[in-house]
PDB file of N, CA and C in Angstrom:
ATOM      1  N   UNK A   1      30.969  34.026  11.985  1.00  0.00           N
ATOM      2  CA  UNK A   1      29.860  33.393  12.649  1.00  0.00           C
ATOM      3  C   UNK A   1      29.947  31.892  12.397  1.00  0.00           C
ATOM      4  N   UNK A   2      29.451  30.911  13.693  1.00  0.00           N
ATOM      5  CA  UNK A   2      29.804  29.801  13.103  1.00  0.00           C
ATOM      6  C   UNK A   2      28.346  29.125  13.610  1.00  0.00           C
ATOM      7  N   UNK A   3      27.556  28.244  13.672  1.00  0.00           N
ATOM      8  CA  UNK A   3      26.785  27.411  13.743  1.00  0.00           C
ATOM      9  C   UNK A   3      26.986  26.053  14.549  1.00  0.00           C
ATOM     10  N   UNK A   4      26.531  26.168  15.841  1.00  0.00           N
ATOM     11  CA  UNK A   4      26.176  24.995  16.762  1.00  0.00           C
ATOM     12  C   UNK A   4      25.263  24.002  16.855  1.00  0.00           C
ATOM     13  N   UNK A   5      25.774  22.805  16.767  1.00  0.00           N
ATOM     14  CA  UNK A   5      24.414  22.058  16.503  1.00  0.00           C
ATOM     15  C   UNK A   5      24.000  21.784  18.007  1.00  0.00           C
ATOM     16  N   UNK A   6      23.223  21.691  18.522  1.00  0.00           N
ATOM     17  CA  UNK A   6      22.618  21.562  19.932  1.00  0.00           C
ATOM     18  C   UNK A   6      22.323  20.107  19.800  1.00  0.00           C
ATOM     19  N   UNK A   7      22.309  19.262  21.166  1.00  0.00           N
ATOM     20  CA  UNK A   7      22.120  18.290  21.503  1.00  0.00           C
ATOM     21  C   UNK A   7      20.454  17.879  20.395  1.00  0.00           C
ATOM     22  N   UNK A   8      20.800  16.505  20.101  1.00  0.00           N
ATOM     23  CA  UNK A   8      19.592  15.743  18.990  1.00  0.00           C
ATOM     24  C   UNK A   8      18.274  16.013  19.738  1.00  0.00           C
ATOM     25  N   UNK A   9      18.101  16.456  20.511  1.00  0.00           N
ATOM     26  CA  UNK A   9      17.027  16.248  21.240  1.00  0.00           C
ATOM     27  C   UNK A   9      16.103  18.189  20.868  1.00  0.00           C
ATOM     28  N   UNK A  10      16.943  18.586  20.595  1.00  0.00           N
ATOM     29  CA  UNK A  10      16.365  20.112  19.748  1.00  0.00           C
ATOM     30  C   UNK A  10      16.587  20.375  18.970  1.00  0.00           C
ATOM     31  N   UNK A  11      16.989  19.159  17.762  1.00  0.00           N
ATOM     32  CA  UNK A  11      16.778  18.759  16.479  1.00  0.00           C
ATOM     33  C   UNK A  11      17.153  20.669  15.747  1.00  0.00           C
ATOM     34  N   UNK A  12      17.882  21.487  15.814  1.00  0.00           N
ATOM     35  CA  UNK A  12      17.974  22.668  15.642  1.00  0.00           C
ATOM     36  C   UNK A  12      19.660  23.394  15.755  1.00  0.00           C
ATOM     37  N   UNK A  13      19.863  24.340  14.992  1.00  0.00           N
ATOM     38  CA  UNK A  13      21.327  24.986  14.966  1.00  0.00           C
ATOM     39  C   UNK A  13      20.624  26.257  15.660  1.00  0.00           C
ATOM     40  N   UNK A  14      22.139  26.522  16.254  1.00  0.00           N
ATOM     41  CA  UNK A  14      22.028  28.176  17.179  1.00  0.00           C
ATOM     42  C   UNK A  14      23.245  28.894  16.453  1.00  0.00           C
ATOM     43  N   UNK A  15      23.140  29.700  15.861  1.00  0.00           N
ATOM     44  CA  UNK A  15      23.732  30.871  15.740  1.00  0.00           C
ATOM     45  C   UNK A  15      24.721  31.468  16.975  1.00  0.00           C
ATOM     46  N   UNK A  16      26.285  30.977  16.735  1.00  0.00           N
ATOM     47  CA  UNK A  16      27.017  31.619  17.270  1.00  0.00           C
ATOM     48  C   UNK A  16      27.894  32.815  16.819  1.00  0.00           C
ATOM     49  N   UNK A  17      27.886  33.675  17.683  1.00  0.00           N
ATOM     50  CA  UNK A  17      28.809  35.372  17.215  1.00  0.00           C
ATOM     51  C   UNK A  17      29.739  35.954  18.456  1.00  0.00           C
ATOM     52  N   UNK A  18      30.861  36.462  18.235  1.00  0.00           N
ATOM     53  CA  UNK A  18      31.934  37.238  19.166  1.00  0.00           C
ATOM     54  C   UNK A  18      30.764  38.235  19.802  1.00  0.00           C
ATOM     55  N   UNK A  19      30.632  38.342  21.247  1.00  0.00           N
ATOM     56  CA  UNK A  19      30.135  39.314  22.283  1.00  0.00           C
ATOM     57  C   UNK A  19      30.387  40.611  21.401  1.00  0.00           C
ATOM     58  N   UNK A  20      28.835  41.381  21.570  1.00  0.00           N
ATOM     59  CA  UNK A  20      29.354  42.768  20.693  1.00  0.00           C
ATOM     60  C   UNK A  20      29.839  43.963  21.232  1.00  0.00           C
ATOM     61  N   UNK A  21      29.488  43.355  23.010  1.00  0.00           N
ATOM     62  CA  UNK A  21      30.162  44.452  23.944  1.00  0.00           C
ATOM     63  C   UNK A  21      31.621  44.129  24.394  1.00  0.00           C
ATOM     64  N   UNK A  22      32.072  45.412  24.619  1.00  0.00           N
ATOM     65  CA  UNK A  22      33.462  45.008  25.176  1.00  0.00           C
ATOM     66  C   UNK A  22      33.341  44.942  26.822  1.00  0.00           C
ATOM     67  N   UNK A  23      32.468  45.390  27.469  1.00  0.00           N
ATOM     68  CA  UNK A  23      32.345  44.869  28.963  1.00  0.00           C
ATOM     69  C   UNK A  23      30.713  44.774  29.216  1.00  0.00           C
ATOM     70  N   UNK A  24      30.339  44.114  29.641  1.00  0.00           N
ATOM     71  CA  UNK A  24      29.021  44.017  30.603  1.00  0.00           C
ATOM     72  C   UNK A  24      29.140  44.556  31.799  1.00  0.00           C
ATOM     73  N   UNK A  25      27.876  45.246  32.557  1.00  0.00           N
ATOM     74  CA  UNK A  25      27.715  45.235  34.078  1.00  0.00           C
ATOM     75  C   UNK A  25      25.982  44.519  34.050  1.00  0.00           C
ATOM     76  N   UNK A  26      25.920  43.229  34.927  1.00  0.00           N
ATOM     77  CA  UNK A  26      24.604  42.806  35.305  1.00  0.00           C
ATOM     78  C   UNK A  26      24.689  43.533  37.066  1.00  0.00           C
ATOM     79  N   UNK A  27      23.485  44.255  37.230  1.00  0.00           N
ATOM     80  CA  UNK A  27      23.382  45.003  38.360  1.00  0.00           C
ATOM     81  C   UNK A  27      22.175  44.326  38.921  1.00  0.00           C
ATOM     82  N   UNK A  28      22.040  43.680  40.441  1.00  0.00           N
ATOM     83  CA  UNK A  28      21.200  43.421  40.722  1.00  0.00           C
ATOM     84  C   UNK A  28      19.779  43.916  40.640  1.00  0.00           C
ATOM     85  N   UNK A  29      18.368  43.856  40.087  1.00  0.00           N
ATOM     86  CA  UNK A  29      17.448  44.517  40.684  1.00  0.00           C
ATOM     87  C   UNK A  29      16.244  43.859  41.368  1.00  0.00           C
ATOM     88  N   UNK A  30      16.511  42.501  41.728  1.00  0.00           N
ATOM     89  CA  UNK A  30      15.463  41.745  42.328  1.00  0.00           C
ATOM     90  C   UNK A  30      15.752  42.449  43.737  1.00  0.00           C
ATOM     91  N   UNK A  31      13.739  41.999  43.842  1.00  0.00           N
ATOM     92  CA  UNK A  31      12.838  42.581  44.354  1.00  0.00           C
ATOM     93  C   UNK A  31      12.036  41.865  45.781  1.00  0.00           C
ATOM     94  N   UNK A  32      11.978  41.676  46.701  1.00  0.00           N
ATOM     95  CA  UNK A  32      11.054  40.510  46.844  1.00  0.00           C
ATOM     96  C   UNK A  32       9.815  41.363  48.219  1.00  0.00           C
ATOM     97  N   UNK A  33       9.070  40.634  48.520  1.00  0.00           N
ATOM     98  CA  UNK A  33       7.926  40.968  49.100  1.00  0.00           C
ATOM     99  C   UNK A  33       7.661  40.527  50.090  1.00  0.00           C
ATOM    100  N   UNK A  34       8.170  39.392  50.443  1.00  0.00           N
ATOM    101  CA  UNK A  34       8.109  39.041  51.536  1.00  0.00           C
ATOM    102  C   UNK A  34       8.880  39.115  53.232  1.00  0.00           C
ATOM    103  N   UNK A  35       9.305  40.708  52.938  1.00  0.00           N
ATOM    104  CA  UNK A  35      10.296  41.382  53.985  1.00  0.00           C
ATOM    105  C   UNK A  35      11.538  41.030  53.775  1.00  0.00           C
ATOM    106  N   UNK A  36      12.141  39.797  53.175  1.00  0.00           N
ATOM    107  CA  UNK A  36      13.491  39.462  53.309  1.00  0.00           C
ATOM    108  C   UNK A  36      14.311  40.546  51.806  1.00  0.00           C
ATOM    109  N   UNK A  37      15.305  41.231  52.751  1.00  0.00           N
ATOM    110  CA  UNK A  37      16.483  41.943  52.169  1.00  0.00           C
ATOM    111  C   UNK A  37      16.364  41.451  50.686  1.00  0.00           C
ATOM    112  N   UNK A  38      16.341  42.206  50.080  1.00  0.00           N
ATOM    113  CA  UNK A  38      16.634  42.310  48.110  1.00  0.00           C
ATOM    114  C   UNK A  38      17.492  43.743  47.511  1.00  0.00           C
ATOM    115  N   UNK A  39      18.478  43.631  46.517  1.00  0.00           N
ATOM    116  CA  UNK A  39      18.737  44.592  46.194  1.00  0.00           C
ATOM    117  C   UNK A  39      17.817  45.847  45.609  1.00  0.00           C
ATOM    118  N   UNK A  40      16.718  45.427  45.154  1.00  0.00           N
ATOM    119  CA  UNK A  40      15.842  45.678  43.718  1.00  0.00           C
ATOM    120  C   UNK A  40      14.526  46.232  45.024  1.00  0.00           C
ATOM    121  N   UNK A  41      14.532  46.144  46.534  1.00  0.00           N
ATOM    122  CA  UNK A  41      13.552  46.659  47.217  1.00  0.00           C
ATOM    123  C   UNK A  41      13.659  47.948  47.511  1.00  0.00           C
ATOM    124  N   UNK A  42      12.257  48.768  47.694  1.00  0.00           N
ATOM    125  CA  UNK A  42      12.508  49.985  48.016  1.00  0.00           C
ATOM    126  C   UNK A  42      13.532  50.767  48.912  1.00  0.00           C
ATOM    127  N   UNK A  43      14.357  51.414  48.622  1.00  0.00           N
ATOM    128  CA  UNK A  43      15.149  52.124  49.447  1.00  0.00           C
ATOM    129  C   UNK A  43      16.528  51.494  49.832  1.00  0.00           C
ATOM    130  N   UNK A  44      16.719  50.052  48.545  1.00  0.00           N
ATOM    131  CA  UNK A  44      18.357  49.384  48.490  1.00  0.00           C
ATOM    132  C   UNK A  44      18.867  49.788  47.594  1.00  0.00           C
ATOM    133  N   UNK A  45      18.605  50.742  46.364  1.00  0.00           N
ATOM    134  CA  UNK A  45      18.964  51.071  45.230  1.00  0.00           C
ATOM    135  C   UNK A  45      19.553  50.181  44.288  1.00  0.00           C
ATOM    136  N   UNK A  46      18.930  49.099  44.368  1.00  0.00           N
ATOM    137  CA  UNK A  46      19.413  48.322  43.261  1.00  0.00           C
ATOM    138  C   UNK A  46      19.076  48.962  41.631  1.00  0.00           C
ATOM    139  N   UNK A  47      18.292  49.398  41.650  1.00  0.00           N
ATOM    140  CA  UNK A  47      17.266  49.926  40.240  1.00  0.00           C
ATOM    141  C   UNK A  47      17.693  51.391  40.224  1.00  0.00           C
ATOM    142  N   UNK A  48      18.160  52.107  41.064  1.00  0.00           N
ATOM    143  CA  UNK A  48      18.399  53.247  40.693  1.00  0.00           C
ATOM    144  C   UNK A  48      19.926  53.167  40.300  1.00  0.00           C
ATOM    145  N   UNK A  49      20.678  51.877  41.097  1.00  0.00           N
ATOM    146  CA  UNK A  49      21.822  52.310  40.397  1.00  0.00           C
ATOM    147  C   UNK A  49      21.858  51.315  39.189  1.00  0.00           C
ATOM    148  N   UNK A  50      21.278  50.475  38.621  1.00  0.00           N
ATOM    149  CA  UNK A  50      20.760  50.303  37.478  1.00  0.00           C
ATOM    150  C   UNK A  50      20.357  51.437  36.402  1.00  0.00           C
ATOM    151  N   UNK A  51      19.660  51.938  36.468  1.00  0.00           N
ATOM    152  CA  UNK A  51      18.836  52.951  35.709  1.00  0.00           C
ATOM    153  C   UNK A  51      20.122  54.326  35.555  1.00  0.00           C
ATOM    154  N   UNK A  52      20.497  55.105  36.392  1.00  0.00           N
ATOM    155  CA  UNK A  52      22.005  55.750  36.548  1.00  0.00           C
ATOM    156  C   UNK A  52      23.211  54.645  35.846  1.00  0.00           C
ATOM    157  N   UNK A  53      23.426  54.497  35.950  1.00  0.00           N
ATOM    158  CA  UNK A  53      24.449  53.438  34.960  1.00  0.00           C
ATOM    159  C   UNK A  53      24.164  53.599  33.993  1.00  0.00           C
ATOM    160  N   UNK A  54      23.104  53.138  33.294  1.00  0.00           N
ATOM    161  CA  UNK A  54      22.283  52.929  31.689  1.00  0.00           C
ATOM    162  C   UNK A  54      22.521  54.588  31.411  1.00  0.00           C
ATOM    163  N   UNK A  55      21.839  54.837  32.350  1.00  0.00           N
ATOM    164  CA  UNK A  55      21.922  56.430  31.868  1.00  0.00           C
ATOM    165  C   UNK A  55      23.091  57.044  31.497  1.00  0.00           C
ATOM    166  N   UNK A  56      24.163  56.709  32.643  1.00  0.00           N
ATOM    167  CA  UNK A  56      25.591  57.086  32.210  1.00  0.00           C
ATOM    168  C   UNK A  56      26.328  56.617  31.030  1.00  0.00           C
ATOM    169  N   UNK A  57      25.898  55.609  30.263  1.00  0.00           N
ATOM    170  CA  UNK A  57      26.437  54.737  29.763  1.00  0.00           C
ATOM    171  C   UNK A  57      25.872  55.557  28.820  1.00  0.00           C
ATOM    172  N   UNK A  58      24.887  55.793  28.197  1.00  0.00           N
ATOM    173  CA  UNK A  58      24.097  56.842  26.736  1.00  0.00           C
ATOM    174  C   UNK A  58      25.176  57.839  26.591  1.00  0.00           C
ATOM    175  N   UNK A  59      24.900  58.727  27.841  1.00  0.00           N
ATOM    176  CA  UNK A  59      25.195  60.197  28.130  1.00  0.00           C
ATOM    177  C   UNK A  59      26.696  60.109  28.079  1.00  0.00           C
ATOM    178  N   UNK A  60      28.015  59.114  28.023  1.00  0.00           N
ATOM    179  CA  UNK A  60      29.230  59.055  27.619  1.00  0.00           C
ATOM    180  C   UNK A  60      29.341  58.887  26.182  1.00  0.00           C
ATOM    181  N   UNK A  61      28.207  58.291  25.662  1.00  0.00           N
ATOM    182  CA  UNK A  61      28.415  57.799  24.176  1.00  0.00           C
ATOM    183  C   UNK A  61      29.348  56.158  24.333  1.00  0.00           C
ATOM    184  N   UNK A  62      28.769  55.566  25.053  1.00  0.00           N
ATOM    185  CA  UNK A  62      29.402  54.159  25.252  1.00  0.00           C
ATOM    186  C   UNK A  62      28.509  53.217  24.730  1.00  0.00           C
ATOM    187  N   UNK A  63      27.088  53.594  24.497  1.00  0.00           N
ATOM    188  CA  UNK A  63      26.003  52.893  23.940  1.00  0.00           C
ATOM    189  C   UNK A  63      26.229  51.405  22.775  1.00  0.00           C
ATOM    190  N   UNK A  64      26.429  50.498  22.901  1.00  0.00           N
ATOM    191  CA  UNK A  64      26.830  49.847  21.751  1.00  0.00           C
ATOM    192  C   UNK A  64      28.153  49.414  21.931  1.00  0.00           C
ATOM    193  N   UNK A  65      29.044  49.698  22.934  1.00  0.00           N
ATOM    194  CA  UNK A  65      30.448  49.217  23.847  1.00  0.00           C
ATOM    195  C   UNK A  65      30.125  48.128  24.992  1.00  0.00           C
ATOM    196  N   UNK A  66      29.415  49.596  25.744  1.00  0.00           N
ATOM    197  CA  UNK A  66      29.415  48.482  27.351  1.00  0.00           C
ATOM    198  C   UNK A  66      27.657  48.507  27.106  1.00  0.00           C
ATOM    199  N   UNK A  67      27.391  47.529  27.660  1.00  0.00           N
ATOM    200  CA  UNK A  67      26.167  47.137  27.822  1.00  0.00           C
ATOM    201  C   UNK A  67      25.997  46.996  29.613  1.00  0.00           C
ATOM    202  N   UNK A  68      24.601  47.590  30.147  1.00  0.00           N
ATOM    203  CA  UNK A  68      24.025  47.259  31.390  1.00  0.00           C
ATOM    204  C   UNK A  68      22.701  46.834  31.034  1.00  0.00           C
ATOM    205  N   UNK A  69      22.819  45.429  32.101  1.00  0.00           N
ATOM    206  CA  UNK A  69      21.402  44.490  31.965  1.00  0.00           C
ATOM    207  C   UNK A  69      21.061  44.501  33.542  1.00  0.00           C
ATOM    208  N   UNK A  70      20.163  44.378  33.457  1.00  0.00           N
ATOM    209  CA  UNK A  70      19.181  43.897  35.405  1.00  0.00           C
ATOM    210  C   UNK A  70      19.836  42.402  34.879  1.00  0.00           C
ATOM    211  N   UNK A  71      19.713  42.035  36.491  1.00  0.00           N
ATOM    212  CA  UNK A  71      19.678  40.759  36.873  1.00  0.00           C
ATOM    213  C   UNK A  71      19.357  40.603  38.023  1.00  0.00           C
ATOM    214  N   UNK A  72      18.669  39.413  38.175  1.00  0.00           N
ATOM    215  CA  UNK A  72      17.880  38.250  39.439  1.00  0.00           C
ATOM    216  C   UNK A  72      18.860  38.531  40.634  1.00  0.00           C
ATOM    217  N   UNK A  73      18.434  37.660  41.552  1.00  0.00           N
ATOM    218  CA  UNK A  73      19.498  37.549  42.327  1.00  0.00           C
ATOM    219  C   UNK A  73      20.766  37.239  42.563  1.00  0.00           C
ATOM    220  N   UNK A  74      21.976  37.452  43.121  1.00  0.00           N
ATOM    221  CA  UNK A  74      23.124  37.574  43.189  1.00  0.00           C
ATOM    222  C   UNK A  74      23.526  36.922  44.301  1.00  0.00           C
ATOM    223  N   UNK A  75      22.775  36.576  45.098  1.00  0.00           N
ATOM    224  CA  UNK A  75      22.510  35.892  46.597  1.00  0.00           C
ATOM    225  C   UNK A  75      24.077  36.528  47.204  1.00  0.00           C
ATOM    226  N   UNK A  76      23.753  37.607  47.594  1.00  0.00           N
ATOM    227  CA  UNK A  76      24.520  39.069  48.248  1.00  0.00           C
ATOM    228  C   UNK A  76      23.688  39.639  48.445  1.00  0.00           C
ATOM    229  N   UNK A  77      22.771  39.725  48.896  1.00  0.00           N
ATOM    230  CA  UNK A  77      21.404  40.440  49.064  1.00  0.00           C
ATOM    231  C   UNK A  77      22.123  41.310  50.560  1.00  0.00           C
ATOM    232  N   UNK A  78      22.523  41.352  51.603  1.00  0.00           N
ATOM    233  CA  UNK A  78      23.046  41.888  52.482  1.00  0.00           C
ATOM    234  C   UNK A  78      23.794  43.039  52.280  1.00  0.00           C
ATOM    235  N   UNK A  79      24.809  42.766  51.130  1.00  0.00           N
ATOM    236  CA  UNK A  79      25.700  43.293  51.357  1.00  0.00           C
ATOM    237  C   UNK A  79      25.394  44.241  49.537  1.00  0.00           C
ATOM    238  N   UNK A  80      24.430  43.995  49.760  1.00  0.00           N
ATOM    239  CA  UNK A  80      24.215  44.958  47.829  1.00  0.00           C
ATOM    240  C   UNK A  80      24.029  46.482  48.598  1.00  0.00           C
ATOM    241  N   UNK A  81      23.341  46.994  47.280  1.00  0.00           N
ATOM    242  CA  UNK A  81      23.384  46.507  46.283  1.00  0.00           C
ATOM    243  C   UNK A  81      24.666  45.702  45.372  1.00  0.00           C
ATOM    244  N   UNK A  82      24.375  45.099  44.646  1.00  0.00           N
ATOM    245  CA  UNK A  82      25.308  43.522  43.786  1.00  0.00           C
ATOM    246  C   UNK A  82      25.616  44.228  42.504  1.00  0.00           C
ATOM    247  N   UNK A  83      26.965  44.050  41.786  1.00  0.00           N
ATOM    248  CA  UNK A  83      26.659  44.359  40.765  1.00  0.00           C
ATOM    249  C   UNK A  83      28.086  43.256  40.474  1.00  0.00           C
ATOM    250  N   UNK A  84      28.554  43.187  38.905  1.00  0.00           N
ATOM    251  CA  UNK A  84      29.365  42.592  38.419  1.00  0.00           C
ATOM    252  C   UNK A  84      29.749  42.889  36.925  1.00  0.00           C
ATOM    253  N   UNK A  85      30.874  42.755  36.870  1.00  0.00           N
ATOM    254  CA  UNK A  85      31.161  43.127  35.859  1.00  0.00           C
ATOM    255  C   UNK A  85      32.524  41.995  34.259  1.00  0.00           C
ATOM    256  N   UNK A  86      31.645  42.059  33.254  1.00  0.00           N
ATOM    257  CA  UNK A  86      32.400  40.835  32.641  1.00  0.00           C
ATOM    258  C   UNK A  86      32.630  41.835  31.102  1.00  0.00           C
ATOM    259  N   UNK A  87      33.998  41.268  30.668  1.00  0.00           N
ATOM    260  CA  UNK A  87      35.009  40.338  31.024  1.00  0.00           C
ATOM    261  C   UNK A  87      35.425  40.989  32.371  1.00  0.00           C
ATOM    262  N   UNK A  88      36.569  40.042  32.637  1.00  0.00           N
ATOM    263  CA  UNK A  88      37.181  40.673  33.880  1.00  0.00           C
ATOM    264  C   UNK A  88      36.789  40.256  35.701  1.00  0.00           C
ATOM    265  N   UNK A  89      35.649  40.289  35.342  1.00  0.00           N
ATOM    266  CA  UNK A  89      35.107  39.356  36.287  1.00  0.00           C
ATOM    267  C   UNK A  89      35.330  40.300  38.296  1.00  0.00           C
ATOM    268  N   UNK A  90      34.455  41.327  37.787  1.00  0.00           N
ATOM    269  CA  UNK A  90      34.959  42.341  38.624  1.00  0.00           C
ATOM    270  C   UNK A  90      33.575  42.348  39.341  1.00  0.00           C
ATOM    271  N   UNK A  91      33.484  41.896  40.615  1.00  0.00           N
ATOM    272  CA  UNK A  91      32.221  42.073  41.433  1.00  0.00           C
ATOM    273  C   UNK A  91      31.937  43.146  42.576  1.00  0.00           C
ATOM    274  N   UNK A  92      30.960  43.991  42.449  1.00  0.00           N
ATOM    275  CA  UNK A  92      31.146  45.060  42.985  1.00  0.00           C
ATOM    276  C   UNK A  92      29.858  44.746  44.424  1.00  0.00           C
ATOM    277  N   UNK A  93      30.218  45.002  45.321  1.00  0.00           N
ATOM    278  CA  UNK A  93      29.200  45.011  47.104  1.00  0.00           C
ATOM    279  C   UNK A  93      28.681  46.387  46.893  1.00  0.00           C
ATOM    280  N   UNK A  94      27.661  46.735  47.702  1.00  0.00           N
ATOM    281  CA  UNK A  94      27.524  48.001  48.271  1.00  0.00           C
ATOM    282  C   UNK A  94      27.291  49.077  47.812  1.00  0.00           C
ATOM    283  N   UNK A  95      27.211  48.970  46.648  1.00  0.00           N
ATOM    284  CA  UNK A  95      27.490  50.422  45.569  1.00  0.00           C
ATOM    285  C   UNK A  95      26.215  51.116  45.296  1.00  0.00           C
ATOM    286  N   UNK A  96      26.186  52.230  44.773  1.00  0.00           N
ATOM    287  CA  UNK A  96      24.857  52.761  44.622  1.00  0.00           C
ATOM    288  C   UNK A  96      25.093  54.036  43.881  1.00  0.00           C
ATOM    289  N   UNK A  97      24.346  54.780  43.197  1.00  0.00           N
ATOM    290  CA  UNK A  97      23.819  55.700  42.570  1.00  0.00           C
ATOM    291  C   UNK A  97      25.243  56.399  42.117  1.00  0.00           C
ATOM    292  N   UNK A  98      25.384  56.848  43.392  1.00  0.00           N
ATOM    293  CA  UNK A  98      26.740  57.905  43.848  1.00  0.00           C
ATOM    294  C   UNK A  98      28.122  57.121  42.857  1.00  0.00           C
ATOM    295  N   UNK A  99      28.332  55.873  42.708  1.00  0.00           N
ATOM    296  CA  UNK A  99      29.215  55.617  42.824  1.00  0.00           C
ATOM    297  C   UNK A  99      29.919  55.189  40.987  1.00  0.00           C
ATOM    298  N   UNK A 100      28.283  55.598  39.959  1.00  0.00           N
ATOM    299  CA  UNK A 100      28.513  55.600  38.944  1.00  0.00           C
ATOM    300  C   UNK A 100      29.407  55.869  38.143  1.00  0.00           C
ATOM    301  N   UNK A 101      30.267  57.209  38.457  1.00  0.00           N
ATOM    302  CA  UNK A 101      31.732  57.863  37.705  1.00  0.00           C
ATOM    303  C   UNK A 101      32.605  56.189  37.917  1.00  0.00           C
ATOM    304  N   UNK A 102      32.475  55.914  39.544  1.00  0.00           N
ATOM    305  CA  UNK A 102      33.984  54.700  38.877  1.00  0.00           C
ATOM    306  C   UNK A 102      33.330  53.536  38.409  1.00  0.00           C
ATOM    307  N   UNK A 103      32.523  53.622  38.463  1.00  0.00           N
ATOM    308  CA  UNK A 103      31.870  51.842  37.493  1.00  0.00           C
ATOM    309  C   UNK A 103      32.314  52.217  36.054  1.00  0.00           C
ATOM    310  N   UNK A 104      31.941  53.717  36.050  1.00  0.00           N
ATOM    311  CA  UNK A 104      32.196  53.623  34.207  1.00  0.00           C
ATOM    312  C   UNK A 104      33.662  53.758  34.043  1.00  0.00           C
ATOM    313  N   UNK A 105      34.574  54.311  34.805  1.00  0.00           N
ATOM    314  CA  UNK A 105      35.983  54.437  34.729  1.00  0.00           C
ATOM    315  C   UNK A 105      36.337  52.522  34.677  1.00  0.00           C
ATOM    316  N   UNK A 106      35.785  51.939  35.223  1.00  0.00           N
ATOM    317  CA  UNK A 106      35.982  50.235  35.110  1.00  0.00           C
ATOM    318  C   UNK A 106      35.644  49.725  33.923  1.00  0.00           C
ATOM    319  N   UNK A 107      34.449  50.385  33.754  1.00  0.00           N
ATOM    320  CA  UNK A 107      34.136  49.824  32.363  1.00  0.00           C
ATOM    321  C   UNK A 107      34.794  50.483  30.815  1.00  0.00           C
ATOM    322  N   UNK A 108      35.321  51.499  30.929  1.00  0.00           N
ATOM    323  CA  UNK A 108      36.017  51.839  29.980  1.00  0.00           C
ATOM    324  C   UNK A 108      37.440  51.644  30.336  1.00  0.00           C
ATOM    325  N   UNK A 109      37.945  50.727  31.350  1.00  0.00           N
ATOM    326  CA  UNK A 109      39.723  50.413  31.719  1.00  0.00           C
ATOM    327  C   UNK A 109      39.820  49.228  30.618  1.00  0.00           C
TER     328      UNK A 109
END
């Protein structure tokens, strides 16, 4: 672990550490209300294939490996649900619920 001093102006150290996951997926789940296309809106499955992921991710025993987080927009709102995947830098269009077996086959490659 090493210690960053942040710009003088936040007079403060941050605690730096090696990523404890070996892959991330941030999956879109924004939402919006005002009619315009969102992954995270009813019936785009942004959140279900969020929530299925997480789930898959327990139910392999990967818990504490790969990590899945929501995230904001992806401004792919068309073509989502959005998802992405780091390291590796693997961005996924279109995907949904169904398509969980190969996200996790990605995330454990």
């Amino acid at each position: 672990m090493s210690r960053t001093l942040l710009p003088a102006r936040y007079n403060l150290f941050v605690d730096t550490k090696p990523v404890p996951y070996k892959k991330t997926a941030f999956v879109c789940t924004n939402s919006r209300d005002d009619g315009r296309v969102a992954c995270g809106n009813p019936g785009r499955g942004g959140l279900e294939l969020y929530e299925s992921l997480k789930h898959a991710v327990k139910e392999k025993g990967l818990k504490g490996k790969v990590r899945v987080v929501r995230s904001g927009c992806l401004d792919l709102c068309a073509q989502g649900p959005n998802a992405f995947i780091c390291p590796g830098n693997e961005w996924l269009s279109g995907v949904a619920a169904a398509d969980v077996p190969e996200i996790i086959k990605k995330l454990t490659a």
